[in-house]
Each structure stands twice: as C-alpha cells, then as structure tokens.
PDB file of N, CA and C in Angstrom:
ATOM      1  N   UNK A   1     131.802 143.801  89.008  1.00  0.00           N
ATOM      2  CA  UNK A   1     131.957 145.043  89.720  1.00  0.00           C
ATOM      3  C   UNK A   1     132.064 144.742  91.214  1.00  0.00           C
ATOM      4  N   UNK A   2     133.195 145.269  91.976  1.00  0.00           N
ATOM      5  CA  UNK A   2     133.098 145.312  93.348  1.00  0.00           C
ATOM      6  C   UNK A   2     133.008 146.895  94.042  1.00  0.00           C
ATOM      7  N   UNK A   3     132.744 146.647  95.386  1.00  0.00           N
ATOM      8  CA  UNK A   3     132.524 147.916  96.184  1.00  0.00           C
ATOM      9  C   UNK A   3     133.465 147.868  96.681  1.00  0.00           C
ATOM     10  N   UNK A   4     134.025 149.074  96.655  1.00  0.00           N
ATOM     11  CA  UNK A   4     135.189 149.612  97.596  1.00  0.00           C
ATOM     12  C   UNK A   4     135.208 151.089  98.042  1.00  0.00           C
ATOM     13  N   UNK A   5     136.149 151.404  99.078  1.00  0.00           N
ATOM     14  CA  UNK A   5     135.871 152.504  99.818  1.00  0.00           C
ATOM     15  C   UNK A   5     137.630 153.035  99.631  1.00  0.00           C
ATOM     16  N   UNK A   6     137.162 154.261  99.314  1.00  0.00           N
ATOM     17  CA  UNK A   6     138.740 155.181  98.763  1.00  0.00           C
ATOM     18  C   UNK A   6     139.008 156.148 100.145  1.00  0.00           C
ATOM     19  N   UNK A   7     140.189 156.009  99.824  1.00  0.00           N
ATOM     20  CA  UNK A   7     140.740 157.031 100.529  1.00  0.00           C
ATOM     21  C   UNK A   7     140.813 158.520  99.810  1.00  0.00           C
ATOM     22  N   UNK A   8     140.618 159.652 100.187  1.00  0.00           N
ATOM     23  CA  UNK A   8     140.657 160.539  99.477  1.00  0.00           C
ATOM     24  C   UNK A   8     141.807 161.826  99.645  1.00  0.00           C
ATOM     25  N   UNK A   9     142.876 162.463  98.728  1.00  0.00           N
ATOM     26  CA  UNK A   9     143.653 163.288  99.059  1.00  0.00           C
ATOM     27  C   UNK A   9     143.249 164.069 100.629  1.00  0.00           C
ATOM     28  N   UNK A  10     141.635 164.566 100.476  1.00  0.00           N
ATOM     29  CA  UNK A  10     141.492 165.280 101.787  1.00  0.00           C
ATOM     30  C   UNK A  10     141.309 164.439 102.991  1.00  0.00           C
ATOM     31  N   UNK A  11     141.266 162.988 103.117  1.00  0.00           N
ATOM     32  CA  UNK A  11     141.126 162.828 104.252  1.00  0.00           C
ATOM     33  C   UNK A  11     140.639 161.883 104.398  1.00  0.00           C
ATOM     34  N   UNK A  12     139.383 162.770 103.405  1.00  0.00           N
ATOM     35  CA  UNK A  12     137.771 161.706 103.735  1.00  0.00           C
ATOM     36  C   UNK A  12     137.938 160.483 103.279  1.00  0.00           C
ATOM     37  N   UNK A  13     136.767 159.741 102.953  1.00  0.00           N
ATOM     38  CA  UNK A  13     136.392 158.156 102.502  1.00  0.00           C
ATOM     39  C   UNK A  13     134.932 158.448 101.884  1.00  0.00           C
ATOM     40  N   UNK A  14     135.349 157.513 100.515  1.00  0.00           N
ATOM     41  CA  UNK A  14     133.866 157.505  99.646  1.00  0.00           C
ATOM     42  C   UNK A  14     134.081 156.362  99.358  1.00  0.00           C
ATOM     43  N   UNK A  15     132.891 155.875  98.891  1.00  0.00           N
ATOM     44  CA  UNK A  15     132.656 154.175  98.310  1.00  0.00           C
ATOM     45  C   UNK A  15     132.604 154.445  96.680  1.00  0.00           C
ATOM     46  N   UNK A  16     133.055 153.927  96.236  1.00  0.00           N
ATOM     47  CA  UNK A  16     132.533 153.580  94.601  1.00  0.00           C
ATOM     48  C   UNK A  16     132.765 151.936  94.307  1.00  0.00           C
ATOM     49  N   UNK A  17     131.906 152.251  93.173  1.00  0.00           N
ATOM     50  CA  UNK A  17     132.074 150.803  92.380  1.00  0.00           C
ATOM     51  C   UNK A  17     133.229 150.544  91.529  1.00  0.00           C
ATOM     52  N   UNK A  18     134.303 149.564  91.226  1.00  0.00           N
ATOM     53  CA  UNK A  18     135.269 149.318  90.093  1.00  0.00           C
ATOM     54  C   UNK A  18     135.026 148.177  89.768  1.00  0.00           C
ATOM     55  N   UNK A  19     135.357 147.882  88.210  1.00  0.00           N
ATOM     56  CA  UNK A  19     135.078 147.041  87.258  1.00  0.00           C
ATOM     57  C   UNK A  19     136.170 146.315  87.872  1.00  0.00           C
ATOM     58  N   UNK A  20     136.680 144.865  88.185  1.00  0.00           N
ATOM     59  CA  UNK A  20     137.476 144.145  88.484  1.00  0.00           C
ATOM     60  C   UNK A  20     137.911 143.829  87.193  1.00  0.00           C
ATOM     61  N   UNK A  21     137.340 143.931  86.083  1.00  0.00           N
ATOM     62  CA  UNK A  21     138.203 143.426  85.022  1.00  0.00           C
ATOM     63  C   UNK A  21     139.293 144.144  84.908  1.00  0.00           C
ATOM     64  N   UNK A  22     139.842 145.587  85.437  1.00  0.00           N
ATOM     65  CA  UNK A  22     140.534 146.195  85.179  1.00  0.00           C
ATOM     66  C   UNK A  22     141.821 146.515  86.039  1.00  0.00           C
ATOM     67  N   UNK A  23     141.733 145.521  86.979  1.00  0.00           N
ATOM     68  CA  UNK A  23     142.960 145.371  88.167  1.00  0.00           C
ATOM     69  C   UNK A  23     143.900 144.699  87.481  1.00  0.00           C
ATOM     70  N   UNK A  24     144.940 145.511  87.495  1.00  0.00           N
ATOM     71  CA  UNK A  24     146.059 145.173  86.858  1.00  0.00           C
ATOM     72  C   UNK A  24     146.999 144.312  88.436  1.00  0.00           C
ATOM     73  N   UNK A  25     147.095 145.321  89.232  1.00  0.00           N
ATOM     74  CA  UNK A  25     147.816 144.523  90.635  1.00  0.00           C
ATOM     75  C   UNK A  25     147.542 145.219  91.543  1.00  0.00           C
ATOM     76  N   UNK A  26     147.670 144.665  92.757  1.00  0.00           N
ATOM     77  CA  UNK A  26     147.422 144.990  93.886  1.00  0.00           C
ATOM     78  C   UNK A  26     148.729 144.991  95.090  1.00  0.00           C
ATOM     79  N   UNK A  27     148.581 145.711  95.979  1.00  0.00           N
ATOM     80  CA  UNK A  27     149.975 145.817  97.327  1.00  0.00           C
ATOM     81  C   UNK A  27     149.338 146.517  98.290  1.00  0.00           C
ATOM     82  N   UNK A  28     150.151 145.613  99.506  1.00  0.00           N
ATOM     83  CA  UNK A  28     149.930 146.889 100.821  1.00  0.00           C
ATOM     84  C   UNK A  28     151.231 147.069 101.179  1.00  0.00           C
ATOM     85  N   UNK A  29     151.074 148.511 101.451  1.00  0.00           N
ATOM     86  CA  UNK A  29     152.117 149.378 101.409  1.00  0.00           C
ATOM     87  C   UNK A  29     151.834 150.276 102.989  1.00  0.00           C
ATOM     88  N   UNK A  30     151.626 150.296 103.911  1.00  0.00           N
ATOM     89  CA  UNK A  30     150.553 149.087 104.434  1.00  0.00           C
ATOM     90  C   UNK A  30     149.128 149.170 103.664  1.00  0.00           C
ATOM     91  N   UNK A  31     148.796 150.681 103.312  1.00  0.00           N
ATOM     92  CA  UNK A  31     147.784 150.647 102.587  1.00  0.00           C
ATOM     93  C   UNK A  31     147.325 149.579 101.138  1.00  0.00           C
ATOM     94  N   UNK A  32     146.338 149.644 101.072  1.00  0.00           N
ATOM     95  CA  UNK A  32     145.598 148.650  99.956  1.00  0.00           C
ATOM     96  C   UNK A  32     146.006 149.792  98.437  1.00  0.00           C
ATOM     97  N   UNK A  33     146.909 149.147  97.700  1.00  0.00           N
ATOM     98  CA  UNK A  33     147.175 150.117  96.492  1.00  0.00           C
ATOM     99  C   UNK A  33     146.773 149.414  95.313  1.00  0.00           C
ATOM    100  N   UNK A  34     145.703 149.502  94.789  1.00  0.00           N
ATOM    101  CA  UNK A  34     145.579 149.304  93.464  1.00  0.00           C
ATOM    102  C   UNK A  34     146.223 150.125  91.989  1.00  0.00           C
ATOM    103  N   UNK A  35     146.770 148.871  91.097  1.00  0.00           N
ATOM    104  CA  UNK A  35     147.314 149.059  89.453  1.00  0.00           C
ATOM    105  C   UNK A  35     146.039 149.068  89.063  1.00  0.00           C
ATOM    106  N   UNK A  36     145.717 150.321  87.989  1.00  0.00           N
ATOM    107  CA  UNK A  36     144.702 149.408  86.754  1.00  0.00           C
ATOM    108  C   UNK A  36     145.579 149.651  85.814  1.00  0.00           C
ATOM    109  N   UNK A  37     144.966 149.122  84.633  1.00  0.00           N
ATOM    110  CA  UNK A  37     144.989 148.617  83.652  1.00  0.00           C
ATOM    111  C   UNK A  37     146.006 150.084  82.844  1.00  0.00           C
ATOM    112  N   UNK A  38     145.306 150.953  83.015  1.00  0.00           N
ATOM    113  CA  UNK A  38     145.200 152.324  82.143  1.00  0.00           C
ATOM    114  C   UNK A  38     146.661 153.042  82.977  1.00  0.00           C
ATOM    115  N   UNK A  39     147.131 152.581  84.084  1.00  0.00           N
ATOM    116  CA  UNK A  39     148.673 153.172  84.884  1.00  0.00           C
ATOM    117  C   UNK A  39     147.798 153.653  86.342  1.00  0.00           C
ATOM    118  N   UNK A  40     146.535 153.906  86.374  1.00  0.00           N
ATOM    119  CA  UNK A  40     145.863 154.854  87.320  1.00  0.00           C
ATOM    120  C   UNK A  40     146.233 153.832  88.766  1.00  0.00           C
ATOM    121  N   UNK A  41     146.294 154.419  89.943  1.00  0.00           N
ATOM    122  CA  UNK A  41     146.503 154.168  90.771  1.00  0.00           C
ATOM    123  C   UNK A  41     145.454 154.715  92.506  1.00  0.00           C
ATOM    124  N   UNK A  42     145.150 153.484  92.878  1.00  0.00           N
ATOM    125  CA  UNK A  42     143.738 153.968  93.970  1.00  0.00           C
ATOM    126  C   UNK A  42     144.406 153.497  94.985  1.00  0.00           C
ATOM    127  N   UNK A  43     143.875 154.195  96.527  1.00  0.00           N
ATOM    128  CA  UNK A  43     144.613 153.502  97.699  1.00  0.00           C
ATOM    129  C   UNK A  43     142.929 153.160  98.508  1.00  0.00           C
ATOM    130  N   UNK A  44     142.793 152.461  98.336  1.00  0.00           N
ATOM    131  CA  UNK A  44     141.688 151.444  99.327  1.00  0.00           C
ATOM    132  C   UNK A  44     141.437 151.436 100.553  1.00  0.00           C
ATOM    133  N   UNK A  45     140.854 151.459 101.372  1.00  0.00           N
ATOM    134  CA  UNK A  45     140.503 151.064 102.885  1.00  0.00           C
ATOM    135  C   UNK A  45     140.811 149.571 103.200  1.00  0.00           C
ATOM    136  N   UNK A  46     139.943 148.605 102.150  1.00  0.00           N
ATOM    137  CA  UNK A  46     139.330 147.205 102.137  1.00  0.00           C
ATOM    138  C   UNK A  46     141.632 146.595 101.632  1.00  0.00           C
ATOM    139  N   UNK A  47     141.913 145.696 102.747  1.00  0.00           N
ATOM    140  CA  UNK A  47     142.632 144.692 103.110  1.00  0.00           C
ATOM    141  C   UNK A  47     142.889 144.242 101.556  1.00  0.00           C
ATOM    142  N   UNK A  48     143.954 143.821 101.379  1.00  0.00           N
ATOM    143  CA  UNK A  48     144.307 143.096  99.967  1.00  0.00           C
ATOM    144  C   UNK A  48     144.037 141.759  99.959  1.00  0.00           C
ATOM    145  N   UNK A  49     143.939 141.481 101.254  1.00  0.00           N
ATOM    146  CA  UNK A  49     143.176 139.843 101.007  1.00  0.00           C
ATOM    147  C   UNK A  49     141.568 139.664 101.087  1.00  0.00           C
ATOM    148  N   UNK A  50     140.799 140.931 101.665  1.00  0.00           N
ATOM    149  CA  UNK A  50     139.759 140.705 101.229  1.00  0.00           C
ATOM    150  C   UNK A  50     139.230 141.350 100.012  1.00  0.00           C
ATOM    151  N   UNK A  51     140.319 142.676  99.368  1.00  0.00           N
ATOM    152  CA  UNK A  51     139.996 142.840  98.038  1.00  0.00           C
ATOM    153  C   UNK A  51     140.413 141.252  97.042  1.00  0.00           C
ATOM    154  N   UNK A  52     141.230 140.572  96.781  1.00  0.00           N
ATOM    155  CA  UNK A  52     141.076 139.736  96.458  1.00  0.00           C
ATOM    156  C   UNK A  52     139.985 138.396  96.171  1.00  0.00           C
ATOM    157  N   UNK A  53     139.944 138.083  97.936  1.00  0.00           N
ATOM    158  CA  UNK A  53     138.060 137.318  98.095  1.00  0.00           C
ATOM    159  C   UNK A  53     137.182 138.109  97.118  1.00  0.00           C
ATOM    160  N   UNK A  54     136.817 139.720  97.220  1.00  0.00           N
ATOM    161  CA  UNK A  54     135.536 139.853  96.558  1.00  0.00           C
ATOM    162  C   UNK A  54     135.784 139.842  95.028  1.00  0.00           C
ATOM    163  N   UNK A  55     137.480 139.982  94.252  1.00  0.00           N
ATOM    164  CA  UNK A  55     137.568 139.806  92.940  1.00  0.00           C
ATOM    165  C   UNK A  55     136.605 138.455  92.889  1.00  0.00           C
ATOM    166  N   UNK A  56     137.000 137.434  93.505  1.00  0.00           N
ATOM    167  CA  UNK A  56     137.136 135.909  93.406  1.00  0.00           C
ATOM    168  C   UNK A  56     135.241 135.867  93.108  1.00  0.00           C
ATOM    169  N   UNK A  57     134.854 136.521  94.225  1.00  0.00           N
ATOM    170  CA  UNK A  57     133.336 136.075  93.989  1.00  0.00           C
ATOM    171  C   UNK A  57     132.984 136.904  93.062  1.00  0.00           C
ATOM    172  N   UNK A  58     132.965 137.921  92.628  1.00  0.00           N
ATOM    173  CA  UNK A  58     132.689 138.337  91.289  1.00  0.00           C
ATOM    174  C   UNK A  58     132.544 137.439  89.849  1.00  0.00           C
ATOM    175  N   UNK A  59     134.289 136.834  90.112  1.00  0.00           N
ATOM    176  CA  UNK A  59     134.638 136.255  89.124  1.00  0.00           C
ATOM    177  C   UNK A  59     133.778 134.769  88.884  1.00  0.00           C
ATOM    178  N   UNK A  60     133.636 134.346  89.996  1.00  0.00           N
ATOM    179  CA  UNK A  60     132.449 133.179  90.250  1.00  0.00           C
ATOM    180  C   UNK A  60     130.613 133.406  89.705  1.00  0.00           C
ATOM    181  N   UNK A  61     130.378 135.203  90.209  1.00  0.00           N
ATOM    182  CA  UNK A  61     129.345 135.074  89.534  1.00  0.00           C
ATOM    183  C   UNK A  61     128.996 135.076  88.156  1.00  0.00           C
ATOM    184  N   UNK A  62     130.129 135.562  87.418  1.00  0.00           N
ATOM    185  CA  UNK A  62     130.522 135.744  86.388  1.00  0.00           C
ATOM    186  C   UNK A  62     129.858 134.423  85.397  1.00  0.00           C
ATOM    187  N   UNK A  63     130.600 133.234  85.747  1.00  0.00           N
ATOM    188  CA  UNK A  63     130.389 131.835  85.445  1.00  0.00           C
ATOM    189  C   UNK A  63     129.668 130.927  85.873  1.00  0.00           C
ATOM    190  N   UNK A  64     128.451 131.340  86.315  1.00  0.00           N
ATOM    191  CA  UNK A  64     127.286 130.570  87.343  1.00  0.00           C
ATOM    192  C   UNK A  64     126.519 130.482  85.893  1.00  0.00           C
TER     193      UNK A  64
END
C-alpha cells in the first residue's frame, strides 16, 4: 500500500491509501495519471518518478 494525495473534481486534495498491486500504468500529462487494473483512472499530486520510488519500496518490503 502507498500514500498518495488526489486531486479532486472540486479542486480540493485528499490523501488515500492504494494497493500498488493494482497499477496498471502510469503518465504525466503534466499531471501524475494513474491506470488500474479495473480501467479506473486517478490524477495524483505525487511526481511519476516519485510515485514509482514508493511502488519500488513497497515492493521491497514486500520481500524482506
């Protein structure tokens, strides 16, 4: 699971948690656009290269 911070239709910004198992792909458009798995589509605050880094350490704690 990583933390990330959404952009929201109105404006605002909320944090939630997403399962990284379920990132299908990622782009900046300039925004951070997440694929999942299911077609759903999120636009991010957090940089596509540091959404990436925190997949990575996830995926590391994963296998410790």
């Amino acid at each position: 699971m990583i933390k990330l911070t959404k952009f929201n239709s109105d404006g605002k910004k909320g944090e939630f948690i997403l399962n990284a198992e379920i990132i299908e792909t990622m782009e900046e458009t300039p925004d951070t656009v997440i694929t999942l798995t299911n077609g759903k589509k999120l636009i991010v605050q957090e940089r596509m290269e540091d959404l990436v880094r925190k997949v990575m350490v996830y995926k590391r704690a994963l296998y410790k």
